[in-house]
C-alpha atoms as a PDB file:
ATOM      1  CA  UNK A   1      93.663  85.148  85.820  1.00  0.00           C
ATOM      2  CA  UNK A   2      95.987  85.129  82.869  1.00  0.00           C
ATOM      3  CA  UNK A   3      97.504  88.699  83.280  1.00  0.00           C
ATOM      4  CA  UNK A   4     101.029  88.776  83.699  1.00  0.00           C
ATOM      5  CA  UNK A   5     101.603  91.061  86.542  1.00  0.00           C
ATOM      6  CA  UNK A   6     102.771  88.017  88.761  1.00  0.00           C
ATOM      7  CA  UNK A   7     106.148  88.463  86.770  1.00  0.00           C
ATOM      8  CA  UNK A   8     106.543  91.858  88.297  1.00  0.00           C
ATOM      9  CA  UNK A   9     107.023  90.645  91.724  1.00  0.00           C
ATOM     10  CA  UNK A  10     110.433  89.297  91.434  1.00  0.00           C
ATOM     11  CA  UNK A  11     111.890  92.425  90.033  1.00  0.00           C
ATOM     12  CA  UNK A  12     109.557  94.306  92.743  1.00  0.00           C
ATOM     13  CA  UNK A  13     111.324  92.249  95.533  1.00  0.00           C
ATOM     14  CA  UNK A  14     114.413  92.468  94.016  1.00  0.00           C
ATOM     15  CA  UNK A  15     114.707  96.733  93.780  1.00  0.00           C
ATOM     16  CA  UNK A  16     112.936  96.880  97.007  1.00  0.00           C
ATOM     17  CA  UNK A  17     116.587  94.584  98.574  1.00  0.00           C
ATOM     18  CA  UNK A  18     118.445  96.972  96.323  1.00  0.00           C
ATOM     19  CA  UNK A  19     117.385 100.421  97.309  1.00  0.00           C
ATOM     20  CA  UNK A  20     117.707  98.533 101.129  1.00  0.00           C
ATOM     21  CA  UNK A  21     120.992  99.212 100.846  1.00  0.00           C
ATOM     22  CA  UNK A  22     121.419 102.033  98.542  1.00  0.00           C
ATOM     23  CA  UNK A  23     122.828 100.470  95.435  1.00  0.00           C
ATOM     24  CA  UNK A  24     122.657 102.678  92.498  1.00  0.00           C
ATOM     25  CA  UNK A  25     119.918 101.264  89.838  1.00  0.00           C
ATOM     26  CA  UNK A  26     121.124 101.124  86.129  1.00  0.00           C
ATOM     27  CA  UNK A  27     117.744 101.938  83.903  1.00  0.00           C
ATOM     28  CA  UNK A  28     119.012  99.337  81.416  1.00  0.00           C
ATOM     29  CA  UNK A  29     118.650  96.983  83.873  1.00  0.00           C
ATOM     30  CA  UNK A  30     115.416  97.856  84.929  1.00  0.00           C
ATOM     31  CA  UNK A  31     113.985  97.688  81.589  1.00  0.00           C
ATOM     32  CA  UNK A  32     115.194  94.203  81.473  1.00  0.00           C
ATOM     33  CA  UNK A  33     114.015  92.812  85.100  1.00  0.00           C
ATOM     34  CA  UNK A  34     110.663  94.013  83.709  1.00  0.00           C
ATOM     35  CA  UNK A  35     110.776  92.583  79.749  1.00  0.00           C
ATOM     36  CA  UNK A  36     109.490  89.292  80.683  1.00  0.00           C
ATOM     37  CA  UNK A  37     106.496  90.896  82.027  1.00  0.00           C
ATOM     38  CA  UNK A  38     106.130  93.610  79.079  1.00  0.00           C
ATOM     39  CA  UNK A  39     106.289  90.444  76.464  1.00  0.00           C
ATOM     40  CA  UNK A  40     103.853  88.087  78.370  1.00  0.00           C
ATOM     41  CA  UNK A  41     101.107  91.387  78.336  1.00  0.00           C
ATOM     42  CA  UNK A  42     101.398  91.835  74.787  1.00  0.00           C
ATOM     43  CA  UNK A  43     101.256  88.149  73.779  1.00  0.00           C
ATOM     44  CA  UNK A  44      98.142  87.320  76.372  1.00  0.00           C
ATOM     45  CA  UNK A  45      96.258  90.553  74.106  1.00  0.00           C
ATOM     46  CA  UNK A  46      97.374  89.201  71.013  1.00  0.00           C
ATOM     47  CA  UNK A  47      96.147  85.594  71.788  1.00  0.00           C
ATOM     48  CA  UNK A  48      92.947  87.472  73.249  1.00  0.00           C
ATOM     49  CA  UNK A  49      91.750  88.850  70.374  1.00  0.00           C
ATOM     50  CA  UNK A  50      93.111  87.167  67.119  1.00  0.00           C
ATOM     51  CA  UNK A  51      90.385  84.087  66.976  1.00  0.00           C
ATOM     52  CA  UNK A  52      92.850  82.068  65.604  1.00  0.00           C
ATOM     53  CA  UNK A  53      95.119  82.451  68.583  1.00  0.00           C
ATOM     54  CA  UNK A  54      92.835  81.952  71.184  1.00  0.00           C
ATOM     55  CA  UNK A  55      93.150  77.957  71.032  1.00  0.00           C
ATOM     56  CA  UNK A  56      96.663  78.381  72.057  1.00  0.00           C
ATOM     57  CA  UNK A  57      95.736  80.506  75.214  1.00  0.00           C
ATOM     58  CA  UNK A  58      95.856  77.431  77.630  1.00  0.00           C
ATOM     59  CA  UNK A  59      98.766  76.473  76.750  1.00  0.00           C
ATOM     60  CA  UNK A  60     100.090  79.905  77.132  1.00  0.00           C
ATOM     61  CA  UNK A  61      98.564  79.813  80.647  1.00  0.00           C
ATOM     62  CA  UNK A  62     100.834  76.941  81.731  1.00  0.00           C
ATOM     63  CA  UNK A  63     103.886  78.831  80.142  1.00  0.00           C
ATOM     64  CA  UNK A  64     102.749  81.835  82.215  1.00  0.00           C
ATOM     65  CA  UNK A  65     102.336  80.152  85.313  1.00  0.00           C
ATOM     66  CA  UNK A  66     105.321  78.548  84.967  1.00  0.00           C
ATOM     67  CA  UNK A  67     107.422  81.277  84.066  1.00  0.00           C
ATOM     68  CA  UNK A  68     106.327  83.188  87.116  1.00  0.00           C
ATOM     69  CA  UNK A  69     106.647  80.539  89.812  1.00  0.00           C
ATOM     70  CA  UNK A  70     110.107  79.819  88.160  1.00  0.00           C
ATOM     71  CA  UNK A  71     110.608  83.727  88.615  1.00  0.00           C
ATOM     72  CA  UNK A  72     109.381  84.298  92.161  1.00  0.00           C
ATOM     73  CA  UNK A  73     111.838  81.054  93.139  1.00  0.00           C
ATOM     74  CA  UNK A  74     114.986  82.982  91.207  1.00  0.00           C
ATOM     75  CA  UNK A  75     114.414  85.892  92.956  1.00  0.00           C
ATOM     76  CA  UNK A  76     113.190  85.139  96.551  1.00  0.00           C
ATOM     77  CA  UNK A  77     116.440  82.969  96.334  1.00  0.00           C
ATOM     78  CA  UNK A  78     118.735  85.694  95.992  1.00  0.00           C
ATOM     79  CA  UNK A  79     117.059  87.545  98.074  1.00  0.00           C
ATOM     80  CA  UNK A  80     117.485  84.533 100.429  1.00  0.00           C
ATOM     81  CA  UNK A  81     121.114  83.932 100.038  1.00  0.00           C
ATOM     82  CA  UNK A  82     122.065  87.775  99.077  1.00  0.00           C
ATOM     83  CA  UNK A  83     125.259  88.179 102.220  1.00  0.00           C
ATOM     84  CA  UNK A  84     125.523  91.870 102.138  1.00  0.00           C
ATOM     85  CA  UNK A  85     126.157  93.363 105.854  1.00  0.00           C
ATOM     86  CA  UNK A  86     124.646  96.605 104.723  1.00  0.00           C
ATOM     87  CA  UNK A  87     121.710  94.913 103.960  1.00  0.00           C
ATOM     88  CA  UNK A  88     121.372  94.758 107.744  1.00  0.00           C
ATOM     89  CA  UNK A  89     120.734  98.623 108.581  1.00  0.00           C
ATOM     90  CA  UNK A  90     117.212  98.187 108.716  1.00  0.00           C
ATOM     91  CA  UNK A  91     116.486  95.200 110.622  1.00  0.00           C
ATOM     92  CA  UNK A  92     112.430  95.197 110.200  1.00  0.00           C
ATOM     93  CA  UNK A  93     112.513  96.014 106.580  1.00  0.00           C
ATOM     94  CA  UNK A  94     115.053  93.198 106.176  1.00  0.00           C
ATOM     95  CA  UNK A  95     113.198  90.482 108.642  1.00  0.00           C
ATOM     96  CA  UNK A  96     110.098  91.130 106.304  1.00  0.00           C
ATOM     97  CA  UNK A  97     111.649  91.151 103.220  1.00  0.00           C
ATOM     98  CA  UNK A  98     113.183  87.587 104.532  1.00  0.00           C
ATOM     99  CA  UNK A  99     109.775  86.356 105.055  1.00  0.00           C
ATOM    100  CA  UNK A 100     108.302  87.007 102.047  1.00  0.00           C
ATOM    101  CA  UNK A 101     110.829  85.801 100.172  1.00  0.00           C
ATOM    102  CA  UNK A 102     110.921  82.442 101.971  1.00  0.00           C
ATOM    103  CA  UNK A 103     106.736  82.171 101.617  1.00  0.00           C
ATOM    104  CA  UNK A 104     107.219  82.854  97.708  1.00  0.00           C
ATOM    105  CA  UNK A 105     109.871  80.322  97.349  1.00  0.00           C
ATOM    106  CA  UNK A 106     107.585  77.591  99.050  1.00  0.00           C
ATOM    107  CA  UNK A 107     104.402  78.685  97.059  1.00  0.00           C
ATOM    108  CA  UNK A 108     106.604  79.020  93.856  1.00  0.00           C
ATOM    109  CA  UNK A 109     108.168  75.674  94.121  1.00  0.00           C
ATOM    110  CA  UNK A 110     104.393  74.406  95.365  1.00  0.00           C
ATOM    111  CA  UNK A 111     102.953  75.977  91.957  1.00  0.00           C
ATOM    112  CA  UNK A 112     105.795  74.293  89.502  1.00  0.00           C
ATOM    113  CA  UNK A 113     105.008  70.941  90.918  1.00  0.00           C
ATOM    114  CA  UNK A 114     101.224  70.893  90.632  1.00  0.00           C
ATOM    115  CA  UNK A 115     100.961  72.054  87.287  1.00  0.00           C
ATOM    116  CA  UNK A 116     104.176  70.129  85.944  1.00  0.00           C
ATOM    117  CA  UNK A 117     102.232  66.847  87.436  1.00  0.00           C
ATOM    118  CA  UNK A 118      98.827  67.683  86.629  1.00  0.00           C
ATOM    119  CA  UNK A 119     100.029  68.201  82.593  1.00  0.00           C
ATOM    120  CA  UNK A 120     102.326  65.027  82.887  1.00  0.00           C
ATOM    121  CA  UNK A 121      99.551  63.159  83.722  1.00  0.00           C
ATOM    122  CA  UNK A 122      97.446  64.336  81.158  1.00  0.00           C
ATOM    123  CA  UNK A 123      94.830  66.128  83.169  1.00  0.00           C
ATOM    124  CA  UNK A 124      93.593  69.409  82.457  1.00  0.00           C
ATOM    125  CA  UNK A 125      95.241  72.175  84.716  1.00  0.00           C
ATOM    126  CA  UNK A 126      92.976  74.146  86.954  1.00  0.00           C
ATOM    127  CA  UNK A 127      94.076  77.531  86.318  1.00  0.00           C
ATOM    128  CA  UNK A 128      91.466  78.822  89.194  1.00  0.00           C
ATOM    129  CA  UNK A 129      93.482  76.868  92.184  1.00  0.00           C
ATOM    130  CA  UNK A 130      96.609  78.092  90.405  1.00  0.00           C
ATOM    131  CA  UNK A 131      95.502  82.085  90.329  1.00  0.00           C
ATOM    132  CA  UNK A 132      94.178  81.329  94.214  1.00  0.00           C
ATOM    133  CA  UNK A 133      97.020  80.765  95.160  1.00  0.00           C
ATOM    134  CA  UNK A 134      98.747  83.424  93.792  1.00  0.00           C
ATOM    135  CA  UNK A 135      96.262  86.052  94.798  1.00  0.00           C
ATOM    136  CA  UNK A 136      96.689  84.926  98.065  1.00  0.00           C
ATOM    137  CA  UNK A 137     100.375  85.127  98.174  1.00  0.00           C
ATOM    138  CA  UNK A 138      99.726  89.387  96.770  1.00  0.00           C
ATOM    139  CA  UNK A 139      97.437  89.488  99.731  1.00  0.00           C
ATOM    140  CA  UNK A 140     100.611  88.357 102.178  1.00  0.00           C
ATOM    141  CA  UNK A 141     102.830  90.644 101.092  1.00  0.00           C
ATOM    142  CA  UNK A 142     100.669  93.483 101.198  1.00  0.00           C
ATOM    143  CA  UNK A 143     100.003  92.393 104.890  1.00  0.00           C
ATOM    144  CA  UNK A 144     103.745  92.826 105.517  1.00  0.00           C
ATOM    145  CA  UNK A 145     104.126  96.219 103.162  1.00  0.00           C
ATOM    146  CA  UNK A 146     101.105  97.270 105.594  1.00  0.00           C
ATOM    147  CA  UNK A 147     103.055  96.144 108.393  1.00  0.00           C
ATOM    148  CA  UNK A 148     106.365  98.011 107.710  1.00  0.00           C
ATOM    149  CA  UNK A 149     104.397 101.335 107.050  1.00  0.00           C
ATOM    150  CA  UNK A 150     102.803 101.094 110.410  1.00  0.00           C
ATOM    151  CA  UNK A 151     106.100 100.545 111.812  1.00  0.00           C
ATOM    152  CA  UNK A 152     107.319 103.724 109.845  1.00  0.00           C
ATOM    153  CA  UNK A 153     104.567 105.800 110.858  1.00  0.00           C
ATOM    154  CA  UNK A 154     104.763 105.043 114.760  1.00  0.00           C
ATOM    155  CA  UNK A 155     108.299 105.804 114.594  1.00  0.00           C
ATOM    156  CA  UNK A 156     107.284 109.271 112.946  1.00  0.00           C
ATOM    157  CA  UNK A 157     104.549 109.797 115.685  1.00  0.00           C
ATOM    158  CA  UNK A 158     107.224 109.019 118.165  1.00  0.00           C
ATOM    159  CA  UNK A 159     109.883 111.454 116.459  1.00  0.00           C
ATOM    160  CA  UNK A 160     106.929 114.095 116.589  1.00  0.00           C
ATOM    161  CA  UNK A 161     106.541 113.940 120.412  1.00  0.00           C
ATOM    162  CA  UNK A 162     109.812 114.108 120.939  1.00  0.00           C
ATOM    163  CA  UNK A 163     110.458 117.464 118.496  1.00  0.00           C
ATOM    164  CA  UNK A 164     107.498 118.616 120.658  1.00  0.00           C
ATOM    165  CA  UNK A 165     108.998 117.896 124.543  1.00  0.00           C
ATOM    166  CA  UNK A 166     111.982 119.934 123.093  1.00  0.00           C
ATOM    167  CA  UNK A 167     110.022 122.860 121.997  1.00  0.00           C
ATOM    168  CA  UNK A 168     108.357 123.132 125.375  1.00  0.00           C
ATOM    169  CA  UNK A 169     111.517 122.663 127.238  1.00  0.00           C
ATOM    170  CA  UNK A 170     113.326 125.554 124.918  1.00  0.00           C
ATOM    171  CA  UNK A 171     110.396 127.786 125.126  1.00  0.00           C
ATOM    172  CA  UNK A 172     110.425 127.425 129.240  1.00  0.00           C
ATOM    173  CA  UNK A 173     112.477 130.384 131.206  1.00  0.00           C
ATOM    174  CA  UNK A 174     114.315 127.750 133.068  1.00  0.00           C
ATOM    175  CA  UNK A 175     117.453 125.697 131.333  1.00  0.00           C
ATOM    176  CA  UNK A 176     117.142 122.259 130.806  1.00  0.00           C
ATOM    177  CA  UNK A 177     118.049 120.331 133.847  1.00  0.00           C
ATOM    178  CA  UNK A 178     121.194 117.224 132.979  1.00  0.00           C
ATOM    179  CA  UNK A 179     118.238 115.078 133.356  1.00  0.00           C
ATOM    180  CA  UNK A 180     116.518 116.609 130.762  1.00  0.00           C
ATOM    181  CA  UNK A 181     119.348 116.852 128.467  1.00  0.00           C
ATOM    182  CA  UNK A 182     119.936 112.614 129.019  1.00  0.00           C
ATOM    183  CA  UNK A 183     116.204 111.621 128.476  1.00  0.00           C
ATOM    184  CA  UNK A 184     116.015 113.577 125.464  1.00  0.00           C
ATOM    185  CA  UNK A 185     119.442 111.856 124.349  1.00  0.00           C
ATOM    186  CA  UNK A 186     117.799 109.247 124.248  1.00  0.00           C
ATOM    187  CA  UNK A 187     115.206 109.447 122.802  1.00  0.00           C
ATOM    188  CA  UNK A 188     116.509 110.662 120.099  1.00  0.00           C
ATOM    189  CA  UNK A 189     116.780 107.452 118.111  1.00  0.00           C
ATOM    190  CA  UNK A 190     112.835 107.215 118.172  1.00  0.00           C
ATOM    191  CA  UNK A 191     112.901 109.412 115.357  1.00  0.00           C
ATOM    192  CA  UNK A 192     114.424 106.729 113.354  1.00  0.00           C
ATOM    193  CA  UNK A 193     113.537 103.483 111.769  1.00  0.00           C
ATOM    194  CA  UNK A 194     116.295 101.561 113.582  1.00  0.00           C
ATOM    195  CA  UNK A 195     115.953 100.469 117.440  1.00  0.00           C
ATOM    196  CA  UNK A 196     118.701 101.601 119.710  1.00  0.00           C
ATOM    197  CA  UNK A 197     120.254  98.089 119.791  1.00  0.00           C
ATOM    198  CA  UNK A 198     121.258  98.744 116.132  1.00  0.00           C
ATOM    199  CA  UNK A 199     122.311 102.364 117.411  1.00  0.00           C
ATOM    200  CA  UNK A 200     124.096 100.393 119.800  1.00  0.00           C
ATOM    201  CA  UNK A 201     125.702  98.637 117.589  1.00  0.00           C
ATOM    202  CA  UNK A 202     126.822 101.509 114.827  1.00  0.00           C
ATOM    203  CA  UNK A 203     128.313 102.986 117.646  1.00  0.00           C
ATOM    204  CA  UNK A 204     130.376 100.656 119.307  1.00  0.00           C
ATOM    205  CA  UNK A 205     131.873  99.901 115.139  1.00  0.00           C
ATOM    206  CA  UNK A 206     132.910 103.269 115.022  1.00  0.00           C
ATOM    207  CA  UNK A 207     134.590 103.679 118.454  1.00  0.00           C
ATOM    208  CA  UNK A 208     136.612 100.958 117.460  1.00  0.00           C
ATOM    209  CA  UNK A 209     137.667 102.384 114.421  1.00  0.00           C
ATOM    210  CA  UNK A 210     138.749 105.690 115.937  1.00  0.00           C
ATOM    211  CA  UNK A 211     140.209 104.368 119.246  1.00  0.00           C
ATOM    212  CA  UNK A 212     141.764 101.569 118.188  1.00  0.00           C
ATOM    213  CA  UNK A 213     142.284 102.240 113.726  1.00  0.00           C
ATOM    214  CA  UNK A 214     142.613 105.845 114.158  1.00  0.00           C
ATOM    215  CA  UNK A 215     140.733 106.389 111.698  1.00  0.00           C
ATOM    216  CA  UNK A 216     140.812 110.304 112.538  1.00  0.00           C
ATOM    217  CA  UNK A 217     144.651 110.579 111.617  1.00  0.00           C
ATOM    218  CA  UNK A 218     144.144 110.278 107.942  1.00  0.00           C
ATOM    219  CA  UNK A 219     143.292 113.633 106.379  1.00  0.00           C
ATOM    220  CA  UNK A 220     141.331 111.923 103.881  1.00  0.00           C
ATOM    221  CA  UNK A 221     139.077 110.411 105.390  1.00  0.00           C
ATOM    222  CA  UNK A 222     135.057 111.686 105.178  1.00  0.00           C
ATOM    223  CA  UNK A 223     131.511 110.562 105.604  1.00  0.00           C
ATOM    224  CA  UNK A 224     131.304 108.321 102.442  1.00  0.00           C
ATOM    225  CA  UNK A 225     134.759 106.563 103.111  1.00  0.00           C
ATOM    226  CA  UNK A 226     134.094 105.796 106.923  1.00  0.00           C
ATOM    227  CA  UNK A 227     130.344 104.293 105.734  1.00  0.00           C
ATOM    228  CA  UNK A 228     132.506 102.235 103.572  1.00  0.00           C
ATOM    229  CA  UNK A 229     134.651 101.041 106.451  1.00  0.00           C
ATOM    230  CA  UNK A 230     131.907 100.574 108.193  1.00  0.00           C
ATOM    231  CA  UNK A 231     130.170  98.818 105.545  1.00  0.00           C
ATOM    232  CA  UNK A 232     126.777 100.787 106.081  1.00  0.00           C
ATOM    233  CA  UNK A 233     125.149 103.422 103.743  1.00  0.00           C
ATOM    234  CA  UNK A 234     125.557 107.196 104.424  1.00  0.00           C
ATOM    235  CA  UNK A 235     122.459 107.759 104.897  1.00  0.00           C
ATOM    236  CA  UNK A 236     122.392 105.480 108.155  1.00  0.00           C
ATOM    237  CA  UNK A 237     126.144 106.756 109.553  1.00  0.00           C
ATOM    238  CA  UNK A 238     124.550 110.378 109.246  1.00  0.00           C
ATOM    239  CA  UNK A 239     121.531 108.954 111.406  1.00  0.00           C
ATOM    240  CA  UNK A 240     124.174 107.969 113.989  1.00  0.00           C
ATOM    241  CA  UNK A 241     126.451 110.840 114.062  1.00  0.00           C
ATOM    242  CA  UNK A 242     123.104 113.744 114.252  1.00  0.00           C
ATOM    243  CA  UNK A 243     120.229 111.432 115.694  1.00  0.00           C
ATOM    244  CA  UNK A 244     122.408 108.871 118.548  1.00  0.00           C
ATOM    245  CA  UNK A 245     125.503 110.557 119.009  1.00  0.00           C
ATOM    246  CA  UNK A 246     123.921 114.110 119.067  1.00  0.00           C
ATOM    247  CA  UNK A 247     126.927 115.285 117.115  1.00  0.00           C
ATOM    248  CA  UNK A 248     127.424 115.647 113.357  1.00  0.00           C
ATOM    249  CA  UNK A 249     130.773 114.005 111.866  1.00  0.00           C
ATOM    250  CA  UNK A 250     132.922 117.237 111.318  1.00  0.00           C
ATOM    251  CA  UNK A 251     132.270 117.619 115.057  1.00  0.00           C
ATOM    252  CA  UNK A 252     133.122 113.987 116.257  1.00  0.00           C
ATOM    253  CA  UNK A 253     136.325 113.601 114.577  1.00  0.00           C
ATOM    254  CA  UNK A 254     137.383 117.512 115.105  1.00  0.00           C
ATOM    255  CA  UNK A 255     137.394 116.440 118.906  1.00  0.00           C
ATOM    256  CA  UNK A 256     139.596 113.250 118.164  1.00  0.00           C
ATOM    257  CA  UNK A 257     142.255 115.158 116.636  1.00  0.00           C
ATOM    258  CA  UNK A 258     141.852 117.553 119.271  1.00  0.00           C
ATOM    259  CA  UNK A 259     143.133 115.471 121.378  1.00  0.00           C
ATOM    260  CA  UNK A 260     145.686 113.690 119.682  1.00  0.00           C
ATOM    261  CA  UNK A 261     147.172 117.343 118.649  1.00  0.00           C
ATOM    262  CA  UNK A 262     147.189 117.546 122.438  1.00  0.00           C
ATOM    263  CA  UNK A 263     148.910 115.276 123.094  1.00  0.00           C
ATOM    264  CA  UNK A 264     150.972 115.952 120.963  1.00  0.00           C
ATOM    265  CA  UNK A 265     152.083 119.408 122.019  1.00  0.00           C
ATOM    266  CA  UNK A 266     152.777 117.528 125.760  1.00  0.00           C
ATOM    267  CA  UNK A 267     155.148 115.742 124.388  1.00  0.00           C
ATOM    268  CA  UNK A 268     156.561 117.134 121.266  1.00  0.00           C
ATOM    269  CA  UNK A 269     159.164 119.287 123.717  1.00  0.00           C
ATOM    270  CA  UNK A 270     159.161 122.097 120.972  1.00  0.00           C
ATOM    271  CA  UNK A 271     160.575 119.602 118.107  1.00  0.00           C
ATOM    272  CA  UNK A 272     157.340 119.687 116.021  1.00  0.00           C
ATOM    273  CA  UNK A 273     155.773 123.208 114.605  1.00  0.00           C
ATOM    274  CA  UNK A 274     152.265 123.981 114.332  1.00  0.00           C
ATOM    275  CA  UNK A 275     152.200 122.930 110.715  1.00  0.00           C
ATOM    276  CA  UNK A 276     153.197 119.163 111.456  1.00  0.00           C
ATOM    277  CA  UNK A 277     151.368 118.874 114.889  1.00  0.00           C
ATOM    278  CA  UNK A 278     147.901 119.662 112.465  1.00  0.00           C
ATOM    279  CA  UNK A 279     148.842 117.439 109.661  1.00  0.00           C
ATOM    280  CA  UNK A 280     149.783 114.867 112.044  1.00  0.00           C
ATOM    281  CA  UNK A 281     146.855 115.022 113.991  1.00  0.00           C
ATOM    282  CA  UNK A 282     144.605 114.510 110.729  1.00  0.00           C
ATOM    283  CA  UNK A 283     144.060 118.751 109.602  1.00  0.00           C
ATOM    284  CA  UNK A 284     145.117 119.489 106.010  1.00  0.00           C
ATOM    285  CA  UNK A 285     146.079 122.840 107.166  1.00  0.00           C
ATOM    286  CA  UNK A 286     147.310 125.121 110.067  1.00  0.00           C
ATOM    287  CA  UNK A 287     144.486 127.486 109.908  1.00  0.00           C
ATOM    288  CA  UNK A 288     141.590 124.757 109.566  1.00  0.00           C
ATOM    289  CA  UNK A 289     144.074 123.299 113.127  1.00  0.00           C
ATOM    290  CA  UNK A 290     143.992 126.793 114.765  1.00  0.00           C
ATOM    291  CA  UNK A 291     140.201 127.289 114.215  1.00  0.00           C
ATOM    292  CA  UNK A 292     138.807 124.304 115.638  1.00  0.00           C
ATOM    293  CA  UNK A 293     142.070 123.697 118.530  1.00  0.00           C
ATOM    294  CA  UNK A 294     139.774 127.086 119.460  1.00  0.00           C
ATOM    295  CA  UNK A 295     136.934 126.537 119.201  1.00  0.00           C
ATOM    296  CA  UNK A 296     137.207 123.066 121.460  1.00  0.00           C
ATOM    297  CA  UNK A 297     139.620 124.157 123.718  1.00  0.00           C
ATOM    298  CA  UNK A 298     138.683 128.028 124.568  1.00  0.00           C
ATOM    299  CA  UNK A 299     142.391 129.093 123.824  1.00  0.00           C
ATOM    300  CA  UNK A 300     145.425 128.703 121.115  1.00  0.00           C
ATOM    301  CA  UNK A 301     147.393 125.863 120.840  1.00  0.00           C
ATOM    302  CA  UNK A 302     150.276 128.120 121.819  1.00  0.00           C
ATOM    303  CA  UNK A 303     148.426 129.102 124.784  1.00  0.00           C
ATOM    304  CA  UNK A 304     147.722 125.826 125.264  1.00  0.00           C
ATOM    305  CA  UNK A 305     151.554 125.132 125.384  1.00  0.00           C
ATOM    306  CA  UNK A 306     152.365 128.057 127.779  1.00  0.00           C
ATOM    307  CA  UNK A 307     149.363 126.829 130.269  1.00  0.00           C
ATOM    308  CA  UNK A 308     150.916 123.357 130.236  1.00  0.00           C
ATOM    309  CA  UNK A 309     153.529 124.236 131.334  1.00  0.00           C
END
């Protein structure tokens, strides 16, 4: 009962929020999340078997217990009141992490009050209600862990069906009908952790930023710095661009500043060469402009001049 591994939870919670949302993780600072823990181990085996120790072991216990109901409440509080918006990319994961760190904080708090009043009265602390307690609280959260991984797994069932209807409908002599095309659209977003509502969502962020930002303009721009706009993790954006939208991100924003350069050339009367109409229209180069006006369009933007007229 007097094993420290209940001071591991905290920092378990705690990395589990930050590789949520794809912060980098500093290995000093790992060490040190996990010190207390390291330090409480060695001092329960020294107390365990120096005999001269072992009177001091249950006052130890009430330092342990302590300790780790004062840790669970630090960190299912931050987990609690963390605001991060890219915390929300994965709602489930997030909902559950919520929840557990909501039950710890009411057991924690639960746990410091009992055995603060118990040995403030004088009475000797039952250490068996105390562990209970505790060992029920592991048994919660590996409910919940359980729960997510079913979650996972039915989404990777899902995503295996789905790779499957596409195989039969490319191995079949006949095209896909549009019908076919638009059901396996969408259900592309099976494949993924996230529902379509968050898909939904994503989306309707990043047609705002290139309809109404123009985001596409600035040659700088890539993957990394648009998940920053958007304040999600790359890893998520890529889901949206390859797994929603059906298109990767060199492919989405080549078609907005196809059409910009279009318009462009419509207008422009002549007074703008090639070279400015790509840079303008977000290409760091005439050739890279050229390649993929071609590719989109079926013709050069020159023909494309003569054709408008």
């Amino acid at each position: 009962m007097a094993v420290p591994f209940f001071l591991c939870y905290g920092p378990f919670m705690y990395f589990a929020v930050k590789s949520l949302i794809n912060d980098n993780f500093v290995k000093r600072k790992i060490y040190l999340h996990y010190a207390p823990s390291f330090i409480a181990m060695v001092a329960y085996l020294v107390m365990a078997e120096v005999p001269v120790l072992k009177g001091y072991l249950y006052m130890y216990n009430i330092v342990l217990f302590l300790s780790i109901a004062f840790s669970l409440t630090y960190y299912s509080g931050w987990i609690l009141f963390y605001e991060n918006e890219k915390h929300e990319d994965n709602p489930l994961a997030n909902k559950l992490i919520k929840i557990s760190a909501f039950v710890l904080t009411c057991m924690s708090v639960t746990l410091i009050v009992f055995i603060s009043n118990q040995f403030m009265m004088g009475q000797t602390v039952d250490f068996e209600i105390v562990a209970s307690i505790l060992y029920c609280s592991a048994l919660f959260l590996i409910f919940l862990g359980f729960r997510y991984k079913v979650h996972i797994f039915v989404s990777y069932f899902k995503g295996n069906n789905e790779e499957n209807y596409k195989k039969e409908i490319k191995e079949s002599s006949e095209d896909p009908t549009p019908d076919m095309v638009v059901i396996m659209n969408r259900q592309k977003y099976s494949k993924s952790a996230l529902n379509e509502s968050v898909f939904e969502d994503y989306e309707e962020k990043l047609l705002y930023l290139f309809e109404e930002e123009k985001v596409y303009l600035d040659n700088e721009i890539s993957l990394e710095i648009l998940a920053e706009r958007m304040k999600l993790s790359k890893h998520h954006l890529t889901q949206l661009f390859n797994v929603y939208i059906g298109e990767n991100f060199n492919q989405f924003i080549n078609k907005y500043r196809i059409d910009h350069s279009c318009s462009l050339l419509q207008t422009a009367d002549g007074q703008l060469t090639m070279e400015e109409v790509a840079f303008e229209s977000g290409f760091n180069s005439k050739v890279s402009f050229n390649r993929h006006f071609k590719n989109i369009m079926g013709c050069t933007p020159t023909d494309y001049i003569k054709k408008a007229g």
